[in-house]
Protein backbone atom coordinates (compact mmCIF):
# COMPACT_ATOMS: atom_id res chain seq x y z
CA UNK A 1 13.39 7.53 -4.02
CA UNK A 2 11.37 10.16 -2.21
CA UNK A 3 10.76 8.31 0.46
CA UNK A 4 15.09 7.76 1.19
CA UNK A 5 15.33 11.50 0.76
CA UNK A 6 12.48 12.24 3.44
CA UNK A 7 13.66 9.56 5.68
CA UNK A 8 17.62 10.99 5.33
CA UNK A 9 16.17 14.24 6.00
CA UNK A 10 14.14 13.46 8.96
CA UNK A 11 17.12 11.35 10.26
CA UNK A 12 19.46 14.49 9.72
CA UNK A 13 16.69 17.25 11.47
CA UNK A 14 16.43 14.51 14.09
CA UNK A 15 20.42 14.33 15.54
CA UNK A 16 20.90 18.09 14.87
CA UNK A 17 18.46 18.61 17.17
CA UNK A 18 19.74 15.68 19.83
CA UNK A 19 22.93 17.31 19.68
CA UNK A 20 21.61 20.15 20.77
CA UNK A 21 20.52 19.85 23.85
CA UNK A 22 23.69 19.19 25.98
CA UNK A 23 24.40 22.92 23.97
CA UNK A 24 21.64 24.68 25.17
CA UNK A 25 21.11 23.24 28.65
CA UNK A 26 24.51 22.18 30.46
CA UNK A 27 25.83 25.70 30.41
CA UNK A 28 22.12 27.18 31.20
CA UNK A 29 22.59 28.73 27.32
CA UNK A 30 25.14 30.71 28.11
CA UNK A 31 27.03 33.07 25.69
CA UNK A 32 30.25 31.30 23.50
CA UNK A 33 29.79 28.26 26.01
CA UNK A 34 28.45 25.76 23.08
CA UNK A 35 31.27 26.63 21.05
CA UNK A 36 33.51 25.75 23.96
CA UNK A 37 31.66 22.30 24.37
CA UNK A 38 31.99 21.75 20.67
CA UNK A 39 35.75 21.74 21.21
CA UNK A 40 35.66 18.87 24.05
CA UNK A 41 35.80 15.43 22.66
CA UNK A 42 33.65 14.57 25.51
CA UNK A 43 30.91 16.02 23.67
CA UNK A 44 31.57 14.30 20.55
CA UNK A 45 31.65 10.67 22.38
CA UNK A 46 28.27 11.50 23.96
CA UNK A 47 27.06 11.71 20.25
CA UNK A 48 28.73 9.33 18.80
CA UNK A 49 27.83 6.60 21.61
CA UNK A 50 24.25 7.27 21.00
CA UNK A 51 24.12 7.73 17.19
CA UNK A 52 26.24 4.39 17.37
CA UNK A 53 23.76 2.52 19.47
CA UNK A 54 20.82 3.82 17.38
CA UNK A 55 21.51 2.41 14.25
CA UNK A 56 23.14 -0.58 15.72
CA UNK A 57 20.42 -1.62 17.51
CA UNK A 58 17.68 -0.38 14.54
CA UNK A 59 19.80 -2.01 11.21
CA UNK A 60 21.54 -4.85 12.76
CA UNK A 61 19.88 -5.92 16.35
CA UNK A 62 16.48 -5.93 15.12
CA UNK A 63 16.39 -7.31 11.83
CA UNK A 64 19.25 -9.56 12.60
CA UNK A 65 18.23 -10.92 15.96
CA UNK A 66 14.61 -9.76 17.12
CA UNK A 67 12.64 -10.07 14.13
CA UNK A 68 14.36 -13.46 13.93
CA UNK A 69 12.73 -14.56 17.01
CA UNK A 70 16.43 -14.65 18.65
CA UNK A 71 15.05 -12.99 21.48
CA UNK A 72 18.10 -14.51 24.18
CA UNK A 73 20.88 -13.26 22.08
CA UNK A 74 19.07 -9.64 21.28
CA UNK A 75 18.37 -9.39 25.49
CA UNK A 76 22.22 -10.46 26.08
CA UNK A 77 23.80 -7.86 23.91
CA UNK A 78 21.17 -5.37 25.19
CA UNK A 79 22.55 -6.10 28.44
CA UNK A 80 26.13 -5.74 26.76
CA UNK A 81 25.63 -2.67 25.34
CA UNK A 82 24.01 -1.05 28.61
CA UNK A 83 26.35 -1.93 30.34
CA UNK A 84 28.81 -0.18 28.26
CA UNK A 85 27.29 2.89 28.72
CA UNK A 86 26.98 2.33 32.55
CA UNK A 87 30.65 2.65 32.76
CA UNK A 88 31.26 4.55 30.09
CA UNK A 89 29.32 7.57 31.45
CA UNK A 90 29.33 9.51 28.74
CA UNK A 91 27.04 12.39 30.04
CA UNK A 92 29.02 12.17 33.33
CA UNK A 93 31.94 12.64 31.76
CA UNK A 94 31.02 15.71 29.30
CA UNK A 95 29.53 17.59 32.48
CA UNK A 96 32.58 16.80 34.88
CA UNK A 97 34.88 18.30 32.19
CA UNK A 98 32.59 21.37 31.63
CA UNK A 99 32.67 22.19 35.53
CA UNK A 100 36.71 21.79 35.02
CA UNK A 101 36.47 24.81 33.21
CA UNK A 102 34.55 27.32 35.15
CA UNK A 103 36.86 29.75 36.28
CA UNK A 104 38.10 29.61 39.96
CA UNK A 105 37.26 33.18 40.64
CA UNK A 106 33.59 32.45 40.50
CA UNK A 107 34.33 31.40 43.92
CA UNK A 108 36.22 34.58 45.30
CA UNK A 109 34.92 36.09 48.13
CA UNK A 110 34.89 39.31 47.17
CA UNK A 111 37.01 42.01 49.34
CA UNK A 112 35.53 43.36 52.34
CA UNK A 113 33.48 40.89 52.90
CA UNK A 114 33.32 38.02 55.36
CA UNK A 115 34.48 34.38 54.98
CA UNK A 116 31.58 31.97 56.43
CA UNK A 117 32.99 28.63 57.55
CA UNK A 118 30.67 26.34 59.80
CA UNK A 119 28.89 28.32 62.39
CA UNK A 120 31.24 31.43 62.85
CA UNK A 121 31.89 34.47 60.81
CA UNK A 122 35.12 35.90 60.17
CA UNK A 123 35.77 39.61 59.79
CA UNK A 124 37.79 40.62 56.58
CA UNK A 125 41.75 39.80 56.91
CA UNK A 126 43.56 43.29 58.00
CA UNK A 127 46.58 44.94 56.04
CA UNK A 128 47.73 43.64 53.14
CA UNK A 129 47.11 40.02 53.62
CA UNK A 130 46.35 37.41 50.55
CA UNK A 131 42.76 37.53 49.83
CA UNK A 132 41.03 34.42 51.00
CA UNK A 133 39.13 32.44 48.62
CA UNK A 134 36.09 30.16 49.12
CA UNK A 135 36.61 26.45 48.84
CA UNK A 136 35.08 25.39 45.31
CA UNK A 137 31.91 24.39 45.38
CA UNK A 138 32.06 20.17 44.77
CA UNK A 139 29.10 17.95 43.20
CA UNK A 140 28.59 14.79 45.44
CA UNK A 141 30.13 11.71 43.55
CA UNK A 142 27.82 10.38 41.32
CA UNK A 143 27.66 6.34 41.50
CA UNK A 144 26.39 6.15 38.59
CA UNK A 145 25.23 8.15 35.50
CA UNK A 146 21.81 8.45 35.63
CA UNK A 147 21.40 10.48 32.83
CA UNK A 148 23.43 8.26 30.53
CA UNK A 149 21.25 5.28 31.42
CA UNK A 150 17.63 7.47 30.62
CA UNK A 151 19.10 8.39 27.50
CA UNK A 152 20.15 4.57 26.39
CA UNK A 153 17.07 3.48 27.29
CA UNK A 154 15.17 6.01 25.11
CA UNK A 155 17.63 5.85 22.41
CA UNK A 156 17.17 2.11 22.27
CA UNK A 157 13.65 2.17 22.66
CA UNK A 158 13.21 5.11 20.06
CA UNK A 159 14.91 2.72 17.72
CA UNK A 160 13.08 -0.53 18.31
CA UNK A 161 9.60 1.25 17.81
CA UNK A 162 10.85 2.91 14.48
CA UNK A 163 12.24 -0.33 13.02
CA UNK A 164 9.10 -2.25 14.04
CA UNK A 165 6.81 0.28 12.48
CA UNK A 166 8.97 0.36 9.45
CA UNK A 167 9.16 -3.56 9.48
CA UNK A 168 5.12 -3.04 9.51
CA UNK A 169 4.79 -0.78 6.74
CA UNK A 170 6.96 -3.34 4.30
CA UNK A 171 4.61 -6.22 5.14
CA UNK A 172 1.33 -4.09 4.62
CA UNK A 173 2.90 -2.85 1.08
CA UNK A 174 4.55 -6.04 0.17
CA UNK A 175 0.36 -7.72 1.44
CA UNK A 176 -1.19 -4.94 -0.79
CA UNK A 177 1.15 -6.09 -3.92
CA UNK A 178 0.58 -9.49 -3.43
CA UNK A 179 -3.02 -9.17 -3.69
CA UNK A 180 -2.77 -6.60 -6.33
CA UNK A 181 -0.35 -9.46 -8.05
CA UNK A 182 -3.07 -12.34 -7.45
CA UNK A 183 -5.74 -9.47 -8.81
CA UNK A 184 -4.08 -9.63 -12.00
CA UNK A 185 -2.98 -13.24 -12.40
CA UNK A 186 -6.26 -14.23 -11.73
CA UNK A 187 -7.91 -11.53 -14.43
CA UNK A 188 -5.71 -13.00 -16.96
CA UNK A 189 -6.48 -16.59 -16.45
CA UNK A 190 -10.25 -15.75 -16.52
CA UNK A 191 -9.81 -13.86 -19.73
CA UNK A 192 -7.52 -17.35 -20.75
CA UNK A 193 -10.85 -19.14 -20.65
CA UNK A 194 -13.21 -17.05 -21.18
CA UNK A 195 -11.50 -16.36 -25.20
CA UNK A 196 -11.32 -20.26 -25.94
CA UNK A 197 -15.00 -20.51 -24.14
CA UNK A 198 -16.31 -17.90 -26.77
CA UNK A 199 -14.40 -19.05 -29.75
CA UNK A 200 -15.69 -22.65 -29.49
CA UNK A 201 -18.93 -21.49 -29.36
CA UNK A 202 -18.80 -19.35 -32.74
CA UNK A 203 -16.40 -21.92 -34.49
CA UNK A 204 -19.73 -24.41 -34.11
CA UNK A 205 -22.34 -22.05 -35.69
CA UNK A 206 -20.03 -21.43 -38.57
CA UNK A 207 -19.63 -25.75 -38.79
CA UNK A 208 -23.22 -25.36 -38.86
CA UNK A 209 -23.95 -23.22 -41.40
CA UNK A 210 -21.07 -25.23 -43.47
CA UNK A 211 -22.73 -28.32 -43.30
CA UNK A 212 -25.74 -26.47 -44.70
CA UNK A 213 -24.10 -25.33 -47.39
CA UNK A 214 -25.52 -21.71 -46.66
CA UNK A 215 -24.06 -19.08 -48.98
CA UNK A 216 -23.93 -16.80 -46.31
CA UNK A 217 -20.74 -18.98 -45.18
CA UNK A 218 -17.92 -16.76 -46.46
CA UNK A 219 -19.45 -13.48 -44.88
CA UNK A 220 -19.81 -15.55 -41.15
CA UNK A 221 -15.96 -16.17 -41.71
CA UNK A 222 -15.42 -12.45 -41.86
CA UNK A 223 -17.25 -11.40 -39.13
CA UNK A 224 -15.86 -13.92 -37.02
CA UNK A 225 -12.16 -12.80 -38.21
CA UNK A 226 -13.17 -9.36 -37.03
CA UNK A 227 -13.91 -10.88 -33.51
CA UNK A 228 -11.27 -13.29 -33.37
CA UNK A 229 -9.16 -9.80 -34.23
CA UNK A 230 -11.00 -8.56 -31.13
CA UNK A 231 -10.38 -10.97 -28.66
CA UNK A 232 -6.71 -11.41 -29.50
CA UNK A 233 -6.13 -7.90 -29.67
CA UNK A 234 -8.47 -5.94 -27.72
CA UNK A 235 -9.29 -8.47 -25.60
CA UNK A 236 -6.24 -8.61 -23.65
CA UNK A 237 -6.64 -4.52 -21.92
CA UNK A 238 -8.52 -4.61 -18.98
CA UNK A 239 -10.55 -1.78 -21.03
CA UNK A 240 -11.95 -1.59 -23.84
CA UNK A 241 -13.85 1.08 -25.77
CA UNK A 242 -17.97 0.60 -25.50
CA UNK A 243 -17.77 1.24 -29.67
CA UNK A 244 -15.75 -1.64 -30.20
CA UNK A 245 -17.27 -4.10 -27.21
CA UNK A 246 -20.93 -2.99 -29.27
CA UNK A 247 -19.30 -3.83 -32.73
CA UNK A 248 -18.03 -7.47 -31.22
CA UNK A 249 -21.40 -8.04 -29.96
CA UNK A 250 -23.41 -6.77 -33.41
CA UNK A 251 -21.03 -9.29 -35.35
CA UNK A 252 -21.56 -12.32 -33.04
CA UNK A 253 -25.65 -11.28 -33.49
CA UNK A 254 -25.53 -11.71 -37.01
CA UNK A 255 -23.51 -14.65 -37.43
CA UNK A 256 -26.56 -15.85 -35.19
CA UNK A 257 -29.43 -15.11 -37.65
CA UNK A 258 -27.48 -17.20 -40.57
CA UNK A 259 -28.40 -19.63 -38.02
CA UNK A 260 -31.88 -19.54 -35.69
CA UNK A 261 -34.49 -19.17 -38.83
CA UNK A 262 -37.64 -17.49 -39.05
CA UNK A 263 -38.78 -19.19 -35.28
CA UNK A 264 -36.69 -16.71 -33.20
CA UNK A 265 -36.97 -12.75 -33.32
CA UNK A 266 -34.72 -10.62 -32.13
CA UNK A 267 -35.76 -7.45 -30.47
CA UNK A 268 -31.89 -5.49 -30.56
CA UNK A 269 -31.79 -2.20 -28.85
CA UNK A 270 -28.52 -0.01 -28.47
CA UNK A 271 -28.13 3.42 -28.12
CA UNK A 272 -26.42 5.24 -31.16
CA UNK A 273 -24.81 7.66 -29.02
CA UNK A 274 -21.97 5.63 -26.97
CA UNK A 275 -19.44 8.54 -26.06
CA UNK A 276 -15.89 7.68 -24.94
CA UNK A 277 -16.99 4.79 -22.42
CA UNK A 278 -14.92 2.28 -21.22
CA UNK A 279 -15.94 -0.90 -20.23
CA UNK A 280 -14.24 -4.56 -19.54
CA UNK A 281 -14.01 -6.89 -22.43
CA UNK A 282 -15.80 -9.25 -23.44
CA UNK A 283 -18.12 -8.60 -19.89
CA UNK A 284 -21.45 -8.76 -21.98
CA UNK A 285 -20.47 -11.35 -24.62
CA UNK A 286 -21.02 -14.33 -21.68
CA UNK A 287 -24.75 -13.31 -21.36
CA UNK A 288 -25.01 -12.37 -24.88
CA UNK A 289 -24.02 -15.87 -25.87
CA UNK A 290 -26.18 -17.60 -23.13
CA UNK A 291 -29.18 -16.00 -24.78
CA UNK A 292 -28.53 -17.62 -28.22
CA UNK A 293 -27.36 -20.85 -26.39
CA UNK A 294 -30.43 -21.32 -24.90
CA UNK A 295 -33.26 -18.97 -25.64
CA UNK A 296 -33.59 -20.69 -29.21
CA UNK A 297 -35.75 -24.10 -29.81
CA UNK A 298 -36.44 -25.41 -32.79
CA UNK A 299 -39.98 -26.34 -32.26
CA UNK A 300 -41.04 -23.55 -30.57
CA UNK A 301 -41.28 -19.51 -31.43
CA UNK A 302 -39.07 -17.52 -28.86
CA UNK A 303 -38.17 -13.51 -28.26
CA UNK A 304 -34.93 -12.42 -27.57
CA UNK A 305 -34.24 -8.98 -26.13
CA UNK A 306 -30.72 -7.15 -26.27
CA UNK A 307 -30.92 -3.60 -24.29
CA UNK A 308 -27.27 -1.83 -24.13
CA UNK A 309 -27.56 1.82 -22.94
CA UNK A 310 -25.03 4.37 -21.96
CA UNK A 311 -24.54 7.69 -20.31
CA UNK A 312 -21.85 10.07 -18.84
CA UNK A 313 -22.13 7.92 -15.13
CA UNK A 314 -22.44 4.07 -16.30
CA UNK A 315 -23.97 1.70 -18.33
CA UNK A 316 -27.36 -0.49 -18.71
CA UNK A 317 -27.31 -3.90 -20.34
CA UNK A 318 -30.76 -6.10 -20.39
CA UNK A 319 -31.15 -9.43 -22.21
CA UNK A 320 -34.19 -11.83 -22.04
CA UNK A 321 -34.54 -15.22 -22.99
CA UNK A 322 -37.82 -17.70 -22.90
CA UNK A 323 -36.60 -20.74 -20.76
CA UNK A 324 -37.28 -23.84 -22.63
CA UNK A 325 -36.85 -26.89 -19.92
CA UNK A 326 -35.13 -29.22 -21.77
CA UNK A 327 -32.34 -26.60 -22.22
CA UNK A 328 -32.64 -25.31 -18.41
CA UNK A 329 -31.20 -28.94 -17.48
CA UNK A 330 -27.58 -27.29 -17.97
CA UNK A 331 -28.65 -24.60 -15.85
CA UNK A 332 -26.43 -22.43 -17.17
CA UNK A 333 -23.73 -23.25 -14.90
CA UNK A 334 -20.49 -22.82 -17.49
CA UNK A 335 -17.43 -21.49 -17.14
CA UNK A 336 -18.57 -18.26 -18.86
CA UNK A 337 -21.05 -16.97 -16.27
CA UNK A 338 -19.22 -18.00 -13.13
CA UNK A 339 -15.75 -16.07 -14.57
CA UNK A 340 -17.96 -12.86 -15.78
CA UNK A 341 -19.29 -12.45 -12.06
CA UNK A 342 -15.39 -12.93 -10.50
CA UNK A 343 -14.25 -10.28 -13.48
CA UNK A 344 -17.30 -8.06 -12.33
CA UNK A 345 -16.02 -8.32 -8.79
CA UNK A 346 -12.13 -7.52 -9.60
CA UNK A 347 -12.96 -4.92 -11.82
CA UNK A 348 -16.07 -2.91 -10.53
CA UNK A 349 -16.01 -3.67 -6.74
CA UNK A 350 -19.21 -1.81 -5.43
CA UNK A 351 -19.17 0.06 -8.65
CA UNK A 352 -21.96 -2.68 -10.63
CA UNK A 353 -25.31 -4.27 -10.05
CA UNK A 354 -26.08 -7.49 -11.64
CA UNK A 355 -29.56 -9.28 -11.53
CA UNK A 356 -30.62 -12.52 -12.85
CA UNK A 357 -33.88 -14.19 -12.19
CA UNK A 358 -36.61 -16.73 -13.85
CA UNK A 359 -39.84 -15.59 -13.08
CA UNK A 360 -42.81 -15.44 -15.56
CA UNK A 361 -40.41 -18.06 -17.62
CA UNK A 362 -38.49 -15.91 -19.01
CA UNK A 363 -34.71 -15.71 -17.99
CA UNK A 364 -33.41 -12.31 -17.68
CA UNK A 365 -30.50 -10.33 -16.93
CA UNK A 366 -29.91 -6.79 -15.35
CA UNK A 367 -26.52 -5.32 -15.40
CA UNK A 368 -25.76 -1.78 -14.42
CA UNK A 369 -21.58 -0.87 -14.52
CA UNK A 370 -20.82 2.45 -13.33
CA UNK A 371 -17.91 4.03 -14.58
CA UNK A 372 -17.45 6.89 -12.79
């Protein structure tokens, strides 16, 4: 809306001041002569024939016929239109009735004076003779308006260039939505699998630890109800509050020792003051959950490390995993990981640093968000 009312007012400053300048410069600016013009309705079909062929030529010609790629029809009414004004001379005709108007004694030869005709000089009529008067001074006939035709030709061009760039400016926006559009579509379908991904992967712990009969059964179906409330809820903002991301993440970890045994430690570090930062859902879960899916054997003792740190500019998540081959077959390749890095890239473009590598055995992950 305040975009109209700058372009109305631009438009507006824009004529005032085109109709102007036959004001200010066919009468050399001379005093009461542009209310005298005003009167003519010369003047007032010089400004309607251009105002006319502006916004003919910028709201119908163009979008109608140019952009269209109907370039022969947009060149013949060009031609149509110019050659209107060729014989409509409407400069031509606004001057021609302004010089009707001057006032024949501008051309008196004043008394005692000499007439001057050709080559010979005349001494001043005796007695009490009628005072001569000078011929009136007579433009050559003009052939054609000249002026008329510069000012069609910048009026037209003025308009083409103004409609383009505006034509421009609507594709860029419309571009930028579309992208912005395809941004979020695509956010939403990530998040689409990434809840299902994580679900499945709980639901099967707690089928585990129901086949076992553990007691600790009921209190894995609470903890998961407060994560399913997560996801559901929460889940679905492209931000979330660190607290509540952290409390997620401590409920999945415990519905995970119910289940690894005495062979797997875990070495859980988290900083107790989180502040009020935000970070994307469910963005740490995917690694968390690789770490349990395949830093845990059943033959063999294994370390996991969980490092989540935060501070006024960003945050610092580590995890660390022993590779066990038989697991690394997978390579890790699911759904979870490949969505998490596209999320990372929609939501913190040049704003997060993510490392994973496998040396020494040990599988480990780097992630630094900044949120500011």
């Amino acid at each position: 809306m305040r975009f109209k009312v700058y372009q109305v007012i631009i438009h507006i400053a824009g004529w005032l001041l085109f109709m102007a300048f036959p004001l200010l410069f066919i009468n050399g600016g001379e005093s009461g002569a542009g209310y005298l013009i005003l009167k003519e309705p010369y003047y007032w079909l010089f400004c309607i024939t251009y105002f006319s062929l502006y916004y003919l030529n910028a709201y119908i010609l163009i979008p109608n016929l140019f952009l269209r790629k109907k370039y022969a029809w947009y060149s013949v009414i060009i031609m149509l239109l110019f050659a209107g004004v060729y014989f409509l001379k409407p400069y031509d005709k606004l001057l021609r009735c302004n010089e009707k108007k001057s006032p024949a004694s501008a051309y008196a030869i004043p008394p005692g004076q000499a007439v001057l005709t050709g080559h010979n000089i005349l001494p001043p009529p005796p007695g009490n003779v009628p005072q001569y008067f000078a011929p009136p001074m007579r433009h050559p006939r003009r052939h054609w308006d000249m002026f008329s035709v510069f000012i069609f030709l910048i009026i037209m061009a003025l308009s083409t260039a103004v409609r383009i760039i505006r034509q421009w400016q609507l594709i860029e926006q419309r571009a930028t939505q579309a992208e912005a559009d395809k941004a979020s579509a695509e956010l939403s379908f990530l998040k689409a699998q990434i809840n299902p991904h994580f679900l499945f992967n709980t639901l099967n712990n707690i089928y585990t630890l129901a086949l076992m009969k553990d007691e600790n059964a009921p209190d894995s179906i609470m903890k998961l109800s407060n994560i399913m409330r997560y996801v559901t809820d929460d889940a679905t903002k492209d931000f979330v509050s660190l607290q509540d991301e952290i409390n997620c993440i401590n409920d999945y970890i415990e519905l995970q020792r119910l289940r690894i045994g005495e062979k797997t430690t875990i070495d859980l570090d988290i900083s107790e003051d989180i502040g009020n930062v935000q970070i994307a859902p469910l963005i740490l879960m995917t690694f968390i959950e690789n770490v349990f899916k395949y830093g845990i054997s059943k033959h063999n003792k294994s370390v996991i490390v969980i490092k989540i740190k935060s501070n006024e500019t960003g945050i610092y998540f580590f995890c660390q995993n022993k590779i066990f081959p038989e697991k690394e077959e997978n390579k890790r390749a699911g759904i979870g990981l490949i969505n998490t890095r596209q999320r990372l890239a929609h939501l913190y473009p040049g704003k997060h640093i993510l490392n994973i590598n496998t040396e020494n055995e040990l599988y480990t992950v780097e992630l630094t968000l900044h949120t500011k």
